[in-house]
C-alpha atoms as a PDB file:
ATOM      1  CA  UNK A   1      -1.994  10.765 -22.241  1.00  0.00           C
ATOM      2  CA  UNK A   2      -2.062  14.191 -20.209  1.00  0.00           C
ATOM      3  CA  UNK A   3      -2.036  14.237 -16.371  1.00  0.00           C
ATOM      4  CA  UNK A   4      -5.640  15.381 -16.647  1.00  0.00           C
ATOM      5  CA  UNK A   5      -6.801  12.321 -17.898  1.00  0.00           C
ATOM      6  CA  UNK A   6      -5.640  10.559 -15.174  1.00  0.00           C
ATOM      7  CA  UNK A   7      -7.543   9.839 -11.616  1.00  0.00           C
ATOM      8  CA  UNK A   8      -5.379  10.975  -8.521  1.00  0.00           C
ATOM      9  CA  UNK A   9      -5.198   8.504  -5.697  1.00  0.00           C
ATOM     10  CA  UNK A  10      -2.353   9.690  -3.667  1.00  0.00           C
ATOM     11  CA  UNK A  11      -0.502  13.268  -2.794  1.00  0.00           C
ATOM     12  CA  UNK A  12      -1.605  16.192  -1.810  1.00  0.00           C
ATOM     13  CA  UNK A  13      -2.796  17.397  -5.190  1.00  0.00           C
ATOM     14  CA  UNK A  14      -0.117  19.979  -6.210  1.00  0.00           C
ATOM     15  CA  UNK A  15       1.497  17.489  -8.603  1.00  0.00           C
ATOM     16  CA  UNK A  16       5.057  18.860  -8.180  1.00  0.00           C
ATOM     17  CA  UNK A  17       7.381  16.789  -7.441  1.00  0.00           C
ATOM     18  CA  UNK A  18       9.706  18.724  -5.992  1.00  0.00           C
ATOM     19  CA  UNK A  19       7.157  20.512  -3.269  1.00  0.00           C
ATOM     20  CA  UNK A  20       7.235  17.067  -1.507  1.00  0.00           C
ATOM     21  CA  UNK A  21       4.109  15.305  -3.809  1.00  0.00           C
ATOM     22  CA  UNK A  22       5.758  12.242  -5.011  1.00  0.00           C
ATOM     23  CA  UNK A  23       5.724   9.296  -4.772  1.00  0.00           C
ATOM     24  CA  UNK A  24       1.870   9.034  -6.439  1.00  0.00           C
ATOM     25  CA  UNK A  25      -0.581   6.919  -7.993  1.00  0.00           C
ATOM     26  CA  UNK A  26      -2.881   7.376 -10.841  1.00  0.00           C
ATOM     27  CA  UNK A  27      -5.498   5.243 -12.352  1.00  0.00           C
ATOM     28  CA  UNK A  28      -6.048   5.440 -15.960  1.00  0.00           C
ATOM     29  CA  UNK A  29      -9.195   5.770 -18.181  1.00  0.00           C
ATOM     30  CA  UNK A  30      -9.287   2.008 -19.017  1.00  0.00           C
ATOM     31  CA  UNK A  31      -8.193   0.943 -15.272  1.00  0.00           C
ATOM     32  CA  UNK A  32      -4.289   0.243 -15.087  1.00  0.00           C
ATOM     33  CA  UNK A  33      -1.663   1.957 -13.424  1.00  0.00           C
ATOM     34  CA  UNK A  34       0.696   4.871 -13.135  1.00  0.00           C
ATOM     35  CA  UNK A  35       3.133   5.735 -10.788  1.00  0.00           C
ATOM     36  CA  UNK A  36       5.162   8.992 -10.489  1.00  0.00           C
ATOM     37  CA  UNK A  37       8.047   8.503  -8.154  1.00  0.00           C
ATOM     38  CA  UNK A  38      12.159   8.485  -7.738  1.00  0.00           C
ATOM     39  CA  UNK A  39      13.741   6.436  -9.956  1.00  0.00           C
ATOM     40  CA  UNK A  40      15.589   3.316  -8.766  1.00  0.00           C
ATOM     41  CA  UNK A  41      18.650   1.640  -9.916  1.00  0.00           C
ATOM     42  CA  UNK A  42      17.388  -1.599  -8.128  1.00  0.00           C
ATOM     43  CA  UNK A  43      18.979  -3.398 -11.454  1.00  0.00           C
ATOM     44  CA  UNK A  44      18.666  -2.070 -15.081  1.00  0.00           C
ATOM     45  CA  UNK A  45      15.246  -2.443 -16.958  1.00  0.00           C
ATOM     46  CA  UNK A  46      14.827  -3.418 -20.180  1.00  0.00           C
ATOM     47  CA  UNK A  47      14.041  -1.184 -22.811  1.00  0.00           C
ATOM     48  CA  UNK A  48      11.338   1.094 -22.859  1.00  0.00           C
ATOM     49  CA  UNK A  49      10.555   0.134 -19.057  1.00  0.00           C
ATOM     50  CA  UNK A  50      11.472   1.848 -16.086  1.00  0.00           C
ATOM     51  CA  UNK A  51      12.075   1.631 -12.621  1.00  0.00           C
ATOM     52  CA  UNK A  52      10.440   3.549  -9.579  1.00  0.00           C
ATOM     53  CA  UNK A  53      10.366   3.145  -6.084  1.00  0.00           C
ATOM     54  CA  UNK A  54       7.122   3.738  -3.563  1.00  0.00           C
ATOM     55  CA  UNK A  55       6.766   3.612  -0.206  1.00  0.00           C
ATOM     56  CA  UNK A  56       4.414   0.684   1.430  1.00  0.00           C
ATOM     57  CA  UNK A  57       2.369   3.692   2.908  1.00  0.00           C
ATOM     58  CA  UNK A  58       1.553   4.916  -0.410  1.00  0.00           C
ATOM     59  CA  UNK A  59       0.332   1.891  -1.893  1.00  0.00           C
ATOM     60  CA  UNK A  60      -2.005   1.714   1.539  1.00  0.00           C
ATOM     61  CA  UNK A  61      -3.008   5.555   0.752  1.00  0.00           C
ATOM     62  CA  UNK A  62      -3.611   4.440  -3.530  1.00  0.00           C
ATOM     63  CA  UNK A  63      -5.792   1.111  -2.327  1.00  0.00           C
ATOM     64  CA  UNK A  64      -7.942   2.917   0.418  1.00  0.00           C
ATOM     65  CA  UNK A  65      -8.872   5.094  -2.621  1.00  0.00           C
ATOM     66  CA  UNK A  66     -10.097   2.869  -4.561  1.00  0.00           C
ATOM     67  CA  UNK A  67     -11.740   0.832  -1.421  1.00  0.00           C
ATOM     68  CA  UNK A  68      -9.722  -2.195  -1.512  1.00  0.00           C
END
């Protein structure tokens, strides 16, 4: 799945990481999840899972999109 197909709720739209745009949600065609973030080391994840970490804020920011 390409970034494109994905609906922004959070950021400020550049999509770089690295000019201060992460953490962010995106909803997905058929309505789950996906988050772009830092990676924690909270405790190790099983395979083919991972582990990031989001601010309370942007959860807030990903909900009021979506008018929750």
């Amino acid at each position: 799945m390409a970034r494109e197909e994905l609906t922004r709720l959070t950021g400020n739209g550049n999509g770089n990481c690295n000019n201060d745009d992460c953490p962010n949600v995106y909803r997905t065609a058929s309505g789950s999840f996906v988050v772009q973030g830092d990676v924690s080391s909270a405790f190790t994840a099983p395979d083919g899972e991972g582990l990031v970490e989001i601010p309370e804020g942007t959860l807030r920011e990903a909900f009021h999109a979506l008018g929750w």
